[in-house]
PDB file of N, CA and C in Angstrom:
ATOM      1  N   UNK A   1     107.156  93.062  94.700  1.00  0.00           N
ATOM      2  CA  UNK A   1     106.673  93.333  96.034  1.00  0.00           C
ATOM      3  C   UNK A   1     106.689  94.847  96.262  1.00  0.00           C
ATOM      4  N   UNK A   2     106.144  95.381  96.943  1.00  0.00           N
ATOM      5  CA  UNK A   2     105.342  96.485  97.026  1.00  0.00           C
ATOM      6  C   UNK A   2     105.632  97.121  98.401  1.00  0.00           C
ATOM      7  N   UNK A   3     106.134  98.376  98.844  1.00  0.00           N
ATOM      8  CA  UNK A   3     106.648  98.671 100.252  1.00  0.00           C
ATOM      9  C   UNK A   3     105.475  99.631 100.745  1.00  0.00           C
ATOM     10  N   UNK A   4     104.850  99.072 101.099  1.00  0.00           N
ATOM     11  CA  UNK A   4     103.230  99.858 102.097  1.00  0.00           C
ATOM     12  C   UNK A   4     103.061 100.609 101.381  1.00  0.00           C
ATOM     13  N   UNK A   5     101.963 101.904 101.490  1.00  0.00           N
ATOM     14  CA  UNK A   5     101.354 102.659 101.101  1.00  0.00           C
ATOM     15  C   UNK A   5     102.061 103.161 100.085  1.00  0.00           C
ATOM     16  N   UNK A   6     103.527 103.419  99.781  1.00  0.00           N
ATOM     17  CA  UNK A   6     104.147 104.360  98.799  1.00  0.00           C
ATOM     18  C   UNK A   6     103.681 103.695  97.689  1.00  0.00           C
ATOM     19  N   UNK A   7     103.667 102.479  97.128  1.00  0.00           N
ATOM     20  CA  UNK A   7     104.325 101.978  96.366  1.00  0.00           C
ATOM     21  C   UNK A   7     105.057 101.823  95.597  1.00  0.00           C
ATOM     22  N   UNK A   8     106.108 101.873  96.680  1.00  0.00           N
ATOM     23  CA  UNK A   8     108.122 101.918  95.911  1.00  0.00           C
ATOM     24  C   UNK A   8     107.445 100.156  96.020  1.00  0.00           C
ATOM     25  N   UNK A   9     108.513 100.102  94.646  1.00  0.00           N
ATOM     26  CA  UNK A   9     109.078  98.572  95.128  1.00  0.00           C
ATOM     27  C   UNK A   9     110.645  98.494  96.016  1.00  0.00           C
ATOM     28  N   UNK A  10     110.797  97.420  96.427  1.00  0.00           N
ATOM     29  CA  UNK A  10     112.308  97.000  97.571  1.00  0.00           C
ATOM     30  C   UNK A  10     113.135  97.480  96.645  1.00  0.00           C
ATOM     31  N   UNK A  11     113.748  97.897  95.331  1.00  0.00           N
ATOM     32  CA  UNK A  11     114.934  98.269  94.736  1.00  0.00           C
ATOM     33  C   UNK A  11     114.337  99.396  94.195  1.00  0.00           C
ATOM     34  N   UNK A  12     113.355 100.201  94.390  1.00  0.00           N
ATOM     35  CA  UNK A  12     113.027 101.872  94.542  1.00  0.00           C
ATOM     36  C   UNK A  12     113.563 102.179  95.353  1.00  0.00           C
ATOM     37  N   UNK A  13     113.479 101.470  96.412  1.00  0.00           N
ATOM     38  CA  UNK A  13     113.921 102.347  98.571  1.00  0.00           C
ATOM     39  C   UNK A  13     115.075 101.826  98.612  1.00  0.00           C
ATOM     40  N   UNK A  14     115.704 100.903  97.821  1.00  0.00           N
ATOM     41  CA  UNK A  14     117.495 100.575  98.220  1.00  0.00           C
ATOM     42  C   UNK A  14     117.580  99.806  98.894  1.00  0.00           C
ATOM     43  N   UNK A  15     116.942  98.735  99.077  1.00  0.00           N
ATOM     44  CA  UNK A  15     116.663  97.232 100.112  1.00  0.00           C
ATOM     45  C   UNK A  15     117.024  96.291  99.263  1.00  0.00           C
ATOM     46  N   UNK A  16     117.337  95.617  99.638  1.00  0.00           N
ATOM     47  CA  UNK A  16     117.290  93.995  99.214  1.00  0.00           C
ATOM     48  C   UNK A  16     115.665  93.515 100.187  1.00  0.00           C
ATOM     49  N   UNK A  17     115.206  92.732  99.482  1.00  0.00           N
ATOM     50  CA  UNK A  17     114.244  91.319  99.905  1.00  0.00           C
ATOM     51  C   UNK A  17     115.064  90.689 101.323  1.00  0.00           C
ATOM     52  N   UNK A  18     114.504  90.672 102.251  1.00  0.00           N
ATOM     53  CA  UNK A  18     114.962  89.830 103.312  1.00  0.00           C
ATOM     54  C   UNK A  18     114.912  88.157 103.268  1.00  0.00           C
ATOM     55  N   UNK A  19     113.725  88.251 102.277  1.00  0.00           N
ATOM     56  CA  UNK A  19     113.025  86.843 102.266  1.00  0.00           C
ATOM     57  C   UNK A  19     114.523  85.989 101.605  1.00  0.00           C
ATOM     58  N   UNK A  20     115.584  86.988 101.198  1.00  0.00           N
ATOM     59  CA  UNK A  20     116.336  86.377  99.962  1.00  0.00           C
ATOM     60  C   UNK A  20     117.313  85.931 100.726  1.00  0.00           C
ATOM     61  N   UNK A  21     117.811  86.835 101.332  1.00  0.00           N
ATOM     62  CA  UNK A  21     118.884  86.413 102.469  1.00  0.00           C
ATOM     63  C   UNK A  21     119.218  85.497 103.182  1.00  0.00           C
ATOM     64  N   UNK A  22     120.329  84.889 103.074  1.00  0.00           N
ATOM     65  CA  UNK A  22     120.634  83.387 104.000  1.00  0.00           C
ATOM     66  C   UNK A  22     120.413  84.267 105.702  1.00  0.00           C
ATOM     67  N   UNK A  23     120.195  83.109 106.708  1.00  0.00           N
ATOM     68  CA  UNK A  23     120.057  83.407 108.053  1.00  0.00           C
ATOM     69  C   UNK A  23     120.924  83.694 108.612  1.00  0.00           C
ATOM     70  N   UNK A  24     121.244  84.647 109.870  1.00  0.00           N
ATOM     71  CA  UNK A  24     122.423  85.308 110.423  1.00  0.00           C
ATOM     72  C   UNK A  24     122.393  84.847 111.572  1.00  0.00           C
ATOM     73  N   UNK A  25     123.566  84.603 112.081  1.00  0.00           N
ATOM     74  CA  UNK A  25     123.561  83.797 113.715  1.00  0.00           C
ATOM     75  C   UNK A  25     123.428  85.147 114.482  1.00  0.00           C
ATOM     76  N   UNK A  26     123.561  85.200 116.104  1.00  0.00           N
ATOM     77  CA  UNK A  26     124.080  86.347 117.080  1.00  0.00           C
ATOM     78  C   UNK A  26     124.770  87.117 116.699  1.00  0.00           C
ATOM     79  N   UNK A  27     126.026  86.240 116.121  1.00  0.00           N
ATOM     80  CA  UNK A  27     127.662  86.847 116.147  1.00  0.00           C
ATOM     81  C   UNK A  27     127.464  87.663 115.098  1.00  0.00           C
ATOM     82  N   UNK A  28     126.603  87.554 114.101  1.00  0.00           N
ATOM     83  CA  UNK A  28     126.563  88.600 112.564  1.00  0.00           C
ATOM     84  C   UNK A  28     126.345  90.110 113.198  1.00  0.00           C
ATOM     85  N   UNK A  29     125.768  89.894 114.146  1.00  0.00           N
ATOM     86  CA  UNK A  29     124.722  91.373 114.729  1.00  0.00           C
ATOM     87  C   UNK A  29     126.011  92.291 115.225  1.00  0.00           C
ATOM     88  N   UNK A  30     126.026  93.424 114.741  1.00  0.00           N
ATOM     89  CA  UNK A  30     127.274  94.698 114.787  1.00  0.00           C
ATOM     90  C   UNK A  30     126.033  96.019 115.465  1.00  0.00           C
ATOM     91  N   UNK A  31     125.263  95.661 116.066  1.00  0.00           N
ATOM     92  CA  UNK A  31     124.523  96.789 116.177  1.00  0.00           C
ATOM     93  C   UNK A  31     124.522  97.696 115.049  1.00  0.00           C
ATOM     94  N   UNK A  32     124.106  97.216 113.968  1.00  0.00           N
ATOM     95  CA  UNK A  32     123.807  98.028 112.737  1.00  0.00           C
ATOM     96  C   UNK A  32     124.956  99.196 112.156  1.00  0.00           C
ATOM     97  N   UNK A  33     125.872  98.810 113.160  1.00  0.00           N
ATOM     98  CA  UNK A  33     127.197  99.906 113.082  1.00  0.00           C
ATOM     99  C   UNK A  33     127.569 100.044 111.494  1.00  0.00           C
ATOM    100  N   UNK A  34     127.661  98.654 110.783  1.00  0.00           N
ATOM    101  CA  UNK A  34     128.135  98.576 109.407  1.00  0.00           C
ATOM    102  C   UNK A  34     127.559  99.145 108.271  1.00  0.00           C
ATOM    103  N   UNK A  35     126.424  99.617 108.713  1.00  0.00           N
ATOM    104  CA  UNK A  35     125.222 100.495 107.721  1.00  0.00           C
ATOM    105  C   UNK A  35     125.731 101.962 107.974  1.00  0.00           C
ATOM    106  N   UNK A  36     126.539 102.596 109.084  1.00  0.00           N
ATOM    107  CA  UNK A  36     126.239 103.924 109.541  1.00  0.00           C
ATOM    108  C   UNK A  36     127.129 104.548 108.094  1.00  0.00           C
ATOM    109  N   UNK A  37     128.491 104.572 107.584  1.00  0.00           N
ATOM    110  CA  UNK A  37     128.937 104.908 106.629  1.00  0.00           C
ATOM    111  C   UNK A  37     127.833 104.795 104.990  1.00  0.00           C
ATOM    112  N   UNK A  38     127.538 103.985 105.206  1.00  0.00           N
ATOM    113  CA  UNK A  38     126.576 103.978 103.696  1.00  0.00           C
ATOM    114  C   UNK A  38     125.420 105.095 103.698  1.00  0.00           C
ATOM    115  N   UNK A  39     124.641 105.174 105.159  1.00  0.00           N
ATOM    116  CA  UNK A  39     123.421 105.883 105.801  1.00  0.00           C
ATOM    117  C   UNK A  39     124.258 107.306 105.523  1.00  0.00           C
ATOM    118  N   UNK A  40     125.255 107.401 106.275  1.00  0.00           N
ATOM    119  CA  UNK A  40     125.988 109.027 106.318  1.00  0.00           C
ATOM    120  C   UNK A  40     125.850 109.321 104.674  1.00  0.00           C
ATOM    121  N   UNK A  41     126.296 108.244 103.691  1.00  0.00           N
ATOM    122  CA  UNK A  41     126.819 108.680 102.262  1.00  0.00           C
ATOM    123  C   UNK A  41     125.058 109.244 101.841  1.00  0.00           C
ATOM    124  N   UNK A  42     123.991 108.393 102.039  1.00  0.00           N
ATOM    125  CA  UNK A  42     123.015 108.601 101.517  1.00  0.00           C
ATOM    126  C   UNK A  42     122.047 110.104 102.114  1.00  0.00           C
ATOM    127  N   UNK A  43     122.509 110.470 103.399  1.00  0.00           N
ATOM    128  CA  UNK A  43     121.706 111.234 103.825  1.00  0.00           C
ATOM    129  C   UNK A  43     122.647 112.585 103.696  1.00  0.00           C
ATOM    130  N   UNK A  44     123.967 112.926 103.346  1.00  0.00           N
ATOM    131  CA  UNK A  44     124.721 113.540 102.787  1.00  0.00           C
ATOM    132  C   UNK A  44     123.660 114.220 100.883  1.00  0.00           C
ATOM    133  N   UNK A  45     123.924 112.946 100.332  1.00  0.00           N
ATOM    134  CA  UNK A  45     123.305 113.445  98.577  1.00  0.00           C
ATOM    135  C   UNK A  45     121.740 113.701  98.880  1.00  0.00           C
ATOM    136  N   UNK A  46     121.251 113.794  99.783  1.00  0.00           N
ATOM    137  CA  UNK A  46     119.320 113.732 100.028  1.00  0.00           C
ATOM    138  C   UNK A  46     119.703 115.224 100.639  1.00  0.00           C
ATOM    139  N   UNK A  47     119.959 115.756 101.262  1.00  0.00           N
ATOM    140  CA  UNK A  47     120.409 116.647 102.297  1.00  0.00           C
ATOM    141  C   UNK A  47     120.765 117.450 101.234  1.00  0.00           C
ATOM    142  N   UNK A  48     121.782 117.496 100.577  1.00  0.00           N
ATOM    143  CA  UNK A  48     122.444 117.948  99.344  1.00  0.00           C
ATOM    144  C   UNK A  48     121.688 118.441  98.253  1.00  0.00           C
ATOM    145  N   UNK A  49     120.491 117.490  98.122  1.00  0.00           N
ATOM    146  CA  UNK A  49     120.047 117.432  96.809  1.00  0.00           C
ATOM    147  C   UNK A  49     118.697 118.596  97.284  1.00  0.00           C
ATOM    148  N   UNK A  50     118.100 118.464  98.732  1.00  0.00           N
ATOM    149  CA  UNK A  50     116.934 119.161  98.930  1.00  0.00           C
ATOM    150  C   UNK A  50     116.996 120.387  99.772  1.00  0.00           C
ATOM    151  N   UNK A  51     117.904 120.456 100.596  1.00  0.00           N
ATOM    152  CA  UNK A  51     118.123 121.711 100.845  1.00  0.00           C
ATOM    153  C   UNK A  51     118.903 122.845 100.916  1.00  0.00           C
ATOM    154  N   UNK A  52     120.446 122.047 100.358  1.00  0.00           N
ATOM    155  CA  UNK A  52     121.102 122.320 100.167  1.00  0.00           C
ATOM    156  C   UNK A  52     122.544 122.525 101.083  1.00  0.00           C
ATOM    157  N   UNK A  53     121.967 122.544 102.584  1.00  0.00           N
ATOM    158  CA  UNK A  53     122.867 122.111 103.623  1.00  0.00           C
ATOM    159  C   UNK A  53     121.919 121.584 104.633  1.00  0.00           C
ATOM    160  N   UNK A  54     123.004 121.378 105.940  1.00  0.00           N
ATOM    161  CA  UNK A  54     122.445 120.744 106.967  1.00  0.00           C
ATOM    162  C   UNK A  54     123.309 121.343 108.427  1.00  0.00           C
ATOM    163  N   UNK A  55     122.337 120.915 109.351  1.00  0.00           N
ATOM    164  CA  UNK A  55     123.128 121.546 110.760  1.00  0.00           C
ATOM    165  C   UNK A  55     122.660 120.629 111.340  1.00  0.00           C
ATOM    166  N   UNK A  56     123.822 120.014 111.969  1.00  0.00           N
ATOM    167  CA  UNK A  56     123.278 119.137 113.291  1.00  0.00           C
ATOM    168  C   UNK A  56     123.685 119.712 114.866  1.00  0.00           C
ATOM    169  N   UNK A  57     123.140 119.970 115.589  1.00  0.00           N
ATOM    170  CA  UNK A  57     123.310 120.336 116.522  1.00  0.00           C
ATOM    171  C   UNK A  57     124.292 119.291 117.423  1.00  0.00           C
ATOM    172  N   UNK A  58     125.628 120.346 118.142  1.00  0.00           N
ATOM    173  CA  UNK A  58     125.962 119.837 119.263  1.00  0.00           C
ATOM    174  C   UNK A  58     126.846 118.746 118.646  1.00  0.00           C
ATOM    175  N   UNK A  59     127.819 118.642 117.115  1.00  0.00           N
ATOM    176  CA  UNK A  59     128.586 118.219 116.820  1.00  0.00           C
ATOM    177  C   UNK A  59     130.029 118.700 117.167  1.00  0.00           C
ATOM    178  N   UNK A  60     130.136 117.790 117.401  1.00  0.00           N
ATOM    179  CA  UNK A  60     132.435 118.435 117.549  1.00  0.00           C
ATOM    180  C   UNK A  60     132.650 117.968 116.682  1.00  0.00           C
ATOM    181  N   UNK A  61     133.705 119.086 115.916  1.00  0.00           N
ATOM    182  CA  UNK A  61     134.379 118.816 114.794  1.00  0.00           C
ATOM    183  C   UNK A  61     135.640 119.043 115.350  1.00  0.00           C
ATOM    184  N   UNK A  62     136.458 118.605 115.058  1.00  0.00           N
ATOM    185  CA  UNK A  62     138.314 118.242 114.822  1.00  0.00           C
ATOM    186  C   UNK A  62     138.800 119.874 114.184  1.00  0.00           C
ATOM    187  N   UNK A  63     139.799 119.852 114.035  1.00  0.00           N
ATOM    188  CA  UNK A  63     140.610 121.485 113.197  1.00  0.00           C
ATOM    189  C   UNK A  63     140.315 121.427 112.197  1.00  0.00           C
ATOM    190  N   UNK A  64     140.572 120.708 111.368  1.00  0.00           N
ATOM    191  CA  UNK A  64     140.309 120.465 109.781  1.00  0.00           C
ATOM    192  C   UNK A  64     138.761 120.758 109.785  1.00  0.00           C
ATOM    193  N   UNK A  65     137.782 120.335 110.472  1.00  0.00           N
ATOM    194  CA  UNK A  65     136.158 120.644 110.369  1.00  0.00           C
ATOM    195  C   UNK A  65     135.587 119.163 110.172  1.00  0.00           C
ATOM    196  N   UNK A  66     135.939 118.012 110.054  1.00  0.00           N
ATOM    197  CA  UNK A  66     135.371 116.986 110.739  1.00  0.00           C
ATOM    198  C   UNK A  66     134.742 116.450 111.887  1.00  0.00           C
ATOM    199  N   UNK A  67     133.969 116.022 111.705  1.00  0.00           N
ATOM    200  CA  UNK A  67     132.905 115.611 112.813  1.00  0.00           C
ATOM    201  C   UNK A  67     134.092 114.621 113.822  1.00  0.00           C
ATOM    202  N   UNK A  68     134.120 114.889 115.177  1.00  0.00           N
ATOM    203  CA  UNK A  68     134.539 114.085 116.276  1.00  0.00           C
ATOM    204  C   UNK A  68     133.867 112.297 116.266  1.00  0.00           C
ATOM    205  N   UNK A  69     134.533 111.109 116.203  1.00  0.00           N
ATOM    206  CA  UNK A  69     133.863 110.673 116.377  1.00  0.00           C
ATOM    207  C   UNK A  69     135.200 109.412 115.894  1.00  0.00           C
ATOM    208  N   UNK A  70     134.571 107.984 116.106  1.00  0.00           N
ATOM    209  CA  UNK A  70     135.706 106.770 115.292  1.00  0.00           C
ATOM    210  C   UNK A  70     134.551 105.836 114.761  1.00  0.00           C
ATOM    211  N   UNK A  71     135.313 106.145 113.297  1.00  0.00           N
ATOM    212  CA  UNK A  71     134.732 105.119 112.451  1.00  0.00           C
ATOM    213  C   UNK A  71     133.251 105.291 111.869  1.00  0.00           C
ATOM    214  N   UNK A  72     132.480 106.709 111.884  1.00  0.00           N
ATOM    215  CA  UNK A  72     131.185 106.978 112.161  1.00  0.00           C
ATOM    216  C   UNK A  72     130.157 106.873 113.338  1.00  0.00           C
ATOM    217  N   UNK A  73     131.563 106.035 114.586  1.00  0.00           N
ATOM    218  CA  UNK A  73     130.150 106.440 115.496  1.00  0.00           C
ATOM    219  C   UNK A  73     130.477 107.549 116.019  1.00  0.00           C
ATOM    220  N   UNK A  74     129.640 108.500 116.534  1.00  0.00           N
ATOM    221  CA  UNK A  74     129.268 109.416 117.282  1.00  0.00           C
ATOM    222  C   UNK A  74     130.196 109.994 118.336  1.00  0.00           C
ATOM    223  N   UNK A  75     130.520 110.875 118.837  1.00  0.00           N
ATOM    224  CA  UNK A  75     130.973 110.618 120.330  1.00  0.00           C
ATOM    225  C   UNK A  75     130.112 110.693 121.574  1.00  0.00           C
ATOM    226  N   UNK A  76     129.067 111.073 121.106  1.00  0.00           N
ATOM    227  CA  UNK A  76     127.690 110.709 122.384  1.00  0.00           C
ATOM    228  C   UNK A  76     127.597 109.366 122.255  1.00  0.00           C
ATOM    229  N   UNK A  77     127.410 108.547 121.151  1.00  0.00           N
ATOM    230  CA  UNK A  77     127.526 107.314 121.350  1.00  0.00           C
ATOM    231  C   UNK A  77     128.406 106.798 122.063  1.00  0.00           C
ATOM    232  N   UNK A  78     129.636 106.790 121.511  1.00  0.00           N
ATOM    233  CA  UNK A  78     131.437 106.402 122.382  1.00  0.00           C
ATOM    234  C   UNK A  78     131.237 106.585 123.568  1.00  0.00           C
ATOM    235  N   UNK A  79     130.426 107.862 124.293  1.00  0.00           N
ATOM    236  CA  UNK A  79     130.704 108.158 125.650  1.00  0.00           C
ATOM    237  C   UNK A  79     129.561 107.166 126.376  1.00  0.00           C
ATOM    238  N   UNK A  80     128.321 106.783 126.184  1.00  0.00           N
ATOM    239  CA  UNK A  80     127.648 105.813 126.548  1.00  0.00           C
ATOM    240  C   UNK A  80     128.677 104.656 126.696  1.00  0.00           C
ATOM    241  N   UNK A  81     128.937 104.030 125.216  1.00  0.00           N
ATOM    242  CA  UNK A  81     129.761 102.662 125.562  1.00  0.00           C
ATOM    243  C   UNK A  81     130.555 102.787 126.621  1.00  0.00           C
ATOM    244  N   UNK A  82     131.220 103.854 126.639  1.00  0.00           N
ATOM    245  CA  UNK A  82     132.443 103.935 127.596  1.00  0.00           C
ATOM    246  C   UNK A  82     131.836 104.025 129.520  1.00  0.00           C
ATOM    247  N   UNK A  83     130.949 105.476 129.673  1.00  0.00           N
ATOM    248  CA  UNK A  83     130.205 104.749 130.323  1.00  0.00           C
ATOM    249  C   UNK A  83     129.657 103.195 131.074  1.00  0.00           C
ATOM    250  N   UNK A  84     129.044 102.521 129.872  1.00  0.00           N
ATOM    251  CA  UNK A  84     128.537 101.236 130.219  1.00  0.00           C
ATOM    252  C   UNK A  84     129.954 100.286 130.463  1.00  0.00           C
ATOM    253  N   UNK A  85     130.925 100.628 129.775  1.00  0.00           N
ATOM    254  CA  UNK A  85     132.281  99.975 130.272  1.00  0.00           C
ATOM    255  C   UNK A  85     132.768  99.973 131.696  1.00  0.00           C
ATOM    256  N   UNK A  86     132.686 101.405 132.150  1.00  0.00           N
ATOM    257  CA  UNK A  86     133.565 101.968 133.462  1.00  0.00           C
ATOM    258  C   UNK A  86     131.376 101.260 134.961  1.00  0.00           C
ATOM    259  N   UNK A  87     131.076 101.086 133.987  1.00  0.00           N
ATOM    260  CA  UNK A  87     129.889 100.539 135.585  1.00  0.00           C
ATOM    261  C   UNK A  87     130.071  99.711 135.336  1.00  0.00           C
ATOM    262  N   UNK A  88     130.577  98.561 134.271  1.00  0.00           N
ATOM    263  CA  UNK A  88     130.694  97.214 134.195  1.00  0.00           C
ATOM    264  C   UNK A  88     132.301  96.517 134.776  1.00  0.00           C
ATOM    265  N   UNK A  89     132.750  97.162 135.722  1.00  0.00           N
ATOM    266  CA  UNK A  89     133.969  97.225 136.304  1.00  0.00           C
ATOM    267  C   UNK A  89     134.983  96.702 135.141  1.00  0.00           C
ATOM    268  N   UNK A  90     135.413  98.198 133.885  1.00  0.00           N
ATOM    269  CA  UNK A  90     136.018  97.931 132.782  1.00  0.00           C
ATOM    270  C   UNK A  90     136.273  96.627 132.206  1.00  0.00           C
ATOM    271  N   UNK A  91     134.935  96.224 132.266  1.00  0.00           N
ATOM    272  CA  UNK A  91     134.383  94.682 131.109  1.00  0.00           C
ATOM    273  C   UNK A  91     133.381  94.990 130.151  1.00  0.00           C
ATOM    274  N   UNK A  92     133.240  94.321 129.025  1.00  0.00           N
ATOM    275  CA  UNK A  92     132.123  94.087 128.339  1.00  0.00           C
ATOM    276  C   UNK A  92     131.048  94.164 128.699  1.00  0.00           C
ATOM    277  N   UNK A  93     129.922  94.812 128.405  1.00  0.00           N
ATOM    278  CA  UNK A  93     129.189  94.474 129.065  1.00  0.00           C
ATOM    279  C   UNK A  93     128.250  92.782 128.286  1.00  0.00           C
ATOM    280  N   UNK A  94     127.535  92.115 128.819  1.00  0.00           N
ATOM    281  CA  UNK A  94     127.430  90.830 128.206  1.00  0.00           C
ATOM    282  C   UNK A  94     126.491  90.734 127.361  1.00  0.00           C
ATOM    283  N   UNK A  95     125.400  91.811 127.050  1.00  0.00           N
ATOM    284  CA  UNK A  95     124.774  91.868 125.956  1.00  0.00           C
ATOM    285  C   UNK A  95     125.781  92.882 124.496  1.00  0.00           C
ATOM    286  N   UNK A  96     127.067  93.409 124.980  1.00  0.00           N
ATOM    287  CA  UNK A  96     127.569  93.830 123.938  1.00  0.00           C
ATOM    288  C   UNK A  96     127.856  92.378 122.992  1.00  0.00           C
ATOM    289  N   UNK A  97     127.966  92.657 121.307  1.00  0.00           N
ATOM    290  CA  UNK A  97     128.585  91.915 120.186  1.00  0.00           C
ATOM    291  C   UNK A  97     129.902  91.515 120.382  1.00  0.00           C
ATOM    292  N   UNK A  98     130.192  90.715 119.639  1.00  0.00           N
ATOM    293  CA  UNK A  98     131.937  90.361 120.084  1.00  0.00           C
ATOM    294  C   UNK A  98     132.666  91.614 118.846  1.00  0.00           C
ATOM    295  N   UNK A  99     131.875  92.087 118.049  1.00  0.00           N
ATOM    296  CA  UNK A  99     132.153  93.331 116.977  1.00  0.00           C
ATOM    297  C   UNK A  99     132.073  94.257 117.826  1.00  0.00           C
ATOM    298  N   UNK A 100     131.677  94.971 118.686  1.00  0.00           N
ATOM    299  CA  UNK A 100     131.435  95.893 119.281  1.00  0.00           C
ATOM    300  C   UNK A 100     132.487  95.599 120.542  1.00  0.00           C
ATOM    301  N   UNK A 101     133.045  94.809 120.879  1.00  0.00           N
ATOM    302  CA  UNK A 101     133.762  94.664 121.844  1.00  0.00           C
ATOM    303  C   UNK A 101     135.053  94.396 121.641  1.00  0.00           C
ATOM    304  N   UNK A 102     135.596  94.119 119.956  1.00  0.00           N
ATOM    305  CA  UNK A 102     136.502  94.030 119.492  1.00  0.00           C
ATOM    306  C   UNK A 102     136.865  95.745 118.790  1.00  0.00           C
ATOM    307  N   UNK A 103     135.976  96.419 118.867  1.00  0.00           N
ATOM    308  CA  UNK A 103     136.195  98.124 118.053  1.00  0.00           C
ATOM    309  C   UNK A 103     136.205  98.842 119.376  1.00  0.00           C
ATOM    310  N   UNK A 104     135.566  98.431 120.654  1.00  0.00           N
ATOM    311  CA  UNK A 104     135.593  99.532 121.561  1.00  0.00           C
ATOM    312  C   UNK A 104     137.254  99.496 122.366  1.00  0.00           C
ATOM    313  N   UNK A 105     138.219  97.632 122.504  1.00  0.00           N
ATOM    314  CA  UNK A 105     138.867  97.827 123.171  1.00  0.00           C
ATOM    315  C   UNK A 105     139.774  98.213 122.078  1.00  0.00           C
ATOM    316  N   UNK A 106     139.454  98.001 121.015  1.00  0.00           N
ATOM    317  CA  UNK A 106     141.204  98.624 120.130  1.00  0.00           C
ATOM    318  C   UNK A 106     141.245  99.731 119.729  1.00  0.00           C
ATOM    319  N   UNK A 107     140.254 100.635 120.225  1.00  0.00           N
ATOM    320  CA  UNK A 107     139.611 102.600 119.947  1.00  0.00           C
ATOM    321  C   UNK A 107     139.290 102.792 121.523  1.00  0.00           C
ATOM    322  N   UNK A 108     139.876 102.050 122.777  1.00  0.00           N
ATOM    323  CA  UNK A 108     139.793 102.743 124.086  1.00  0.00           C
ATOM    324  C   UNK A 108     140.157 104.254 124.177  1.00  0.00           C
ATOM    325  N   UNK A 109     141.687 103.872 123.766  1.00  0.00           N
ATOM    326  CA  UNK A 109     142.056 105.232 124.446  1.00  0.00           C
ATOM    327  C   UNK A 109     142.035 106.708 123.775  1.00  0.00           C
ATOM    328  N   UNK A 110     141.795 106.086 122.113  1.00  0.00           N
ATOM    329  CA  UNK A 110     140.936 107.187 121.533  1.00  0.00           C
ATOM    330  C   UNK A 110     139.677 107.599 121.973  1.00  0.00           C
ATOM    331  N   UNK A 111     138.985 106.474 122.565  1.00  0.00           N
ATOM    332  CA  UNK A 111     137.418 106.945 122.954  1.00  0.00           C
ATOM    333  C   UNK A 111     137.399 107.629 124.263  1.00  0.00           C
ATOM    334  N   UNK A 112     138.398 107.259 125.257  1.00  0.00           N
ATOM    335  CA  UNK A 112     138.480 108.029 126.173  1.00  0.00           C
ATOM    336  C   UNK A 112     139.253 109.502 126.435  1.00  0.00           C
ATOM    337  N   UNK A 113     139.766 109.626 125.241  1.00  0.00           N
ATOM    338  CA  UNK A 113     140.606 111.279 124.420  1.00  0.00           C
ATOM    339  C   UNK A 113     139.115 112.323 124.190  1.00  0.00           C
ATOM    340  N   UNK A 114     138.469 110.751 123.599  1.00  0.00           N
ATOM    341  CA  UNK A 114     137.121 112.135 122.503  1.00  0.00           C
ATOM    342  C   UNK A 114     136.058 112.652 123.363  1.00  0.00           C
ATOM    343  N   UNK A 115     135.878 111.454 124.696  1.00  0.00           N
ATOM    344  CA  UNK A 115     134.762 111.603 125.667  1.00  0.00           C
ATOM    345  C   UNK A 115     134.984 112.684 126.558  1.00  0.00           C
ATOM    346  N   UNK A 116     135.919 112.878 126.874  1.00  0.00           N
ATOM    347  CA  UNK A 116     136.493 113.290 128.374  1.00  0.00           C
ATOM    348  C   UNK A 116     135.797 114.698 128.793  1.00  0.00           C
ATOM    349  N   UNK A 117     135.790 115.620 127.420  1.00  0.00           N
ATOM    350  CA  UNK A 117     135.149 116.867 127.769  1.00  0.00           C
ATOM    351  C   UNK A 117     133.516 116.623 127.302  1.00  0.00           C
ATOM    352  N   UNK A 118     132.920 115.416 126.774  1.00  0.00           N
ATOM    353  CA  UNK A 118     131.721 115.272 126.412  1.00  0.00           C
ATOM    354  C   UNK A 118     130.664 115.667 127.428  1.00  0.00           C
ATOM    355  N   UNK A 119     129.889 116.512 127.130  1.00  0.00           N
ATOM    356  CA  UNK A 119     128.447 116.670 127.958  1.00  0.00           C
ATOM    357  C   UNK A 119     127.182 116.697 127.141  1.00  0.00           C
ATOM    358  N   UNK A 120     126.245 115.235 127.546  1.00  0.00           N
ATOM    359  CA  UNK A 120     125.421 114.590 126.790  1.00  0.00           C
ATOM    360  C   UNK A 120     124.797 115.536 126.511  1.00  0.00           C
ATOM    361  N   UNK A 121     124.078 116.818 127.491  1.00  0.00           N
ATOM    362  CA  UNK A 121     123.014 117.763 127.418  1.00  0.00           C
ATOM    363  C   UNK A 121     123.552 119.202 126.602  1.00  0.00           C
ATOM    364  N   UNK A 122     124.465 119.003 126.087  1.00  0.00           N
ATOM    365  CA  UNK A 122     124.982 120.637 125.768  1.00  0.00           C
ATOM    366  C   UNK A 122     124.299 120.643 124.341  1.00  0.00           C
TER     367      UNK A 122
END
């Protein structure tokens, strides 16, 4: 099988076949969170390999020089969830995952450490 115009095949581009895959209920769905570490590893050696560095704008890094953030997400991300937490009178909100609602309450009070000075527009 053949991926549009390039023609990579699905194990040129690093896919599996979907067609292959058993079916996933609701509860499987992590908001794609579980890909972000593999995505970071791959766009790290591409980044690496073509230009030799990278700048992302408007990252906090920690003392050591790590990116701010738990677990790979973001802290612009964190501060949304948290956000959507504090208007949802500190509940779930009901389209969150039960994965996403099991990582945000046991990384609260880290997420509310990393947010606090966050400003989405800086």
């Amino acid at each position: 099988m053949q991926f549009r115009e390039s023609g990579l095949t699905l194990e040129e581009i690093g896919i599996e076949d979907p067609r292959l895959r058993s079916p996933r209920t609701p509860d499987d769905w992590d908001g794609l969170m579980s890909l972000v570490p593999e995505l970071q590893q791959r766009l790290k050696k591409t980044v690496n390999r073509t230009t030799g560095s990278c700048r992302v704008a408007a990252v906090k890094r920690t003392e050591s020089g790590t990116p701010e953030g738990i677990g790979g997400v973001s802290v612009a991300l964190l501060h949304s969830w948290l956000t959507e937490w504090e208007q949802n009178n500190e509940q779930p909100p009901a389209a969150w995952t039960p994965f996403r609602v099991s990582f945000f309450v046991k990384n609260l009070e880290t997420i509310k450490g990393q947010t606090k000075d966050f400003e989405p527009w800086s």
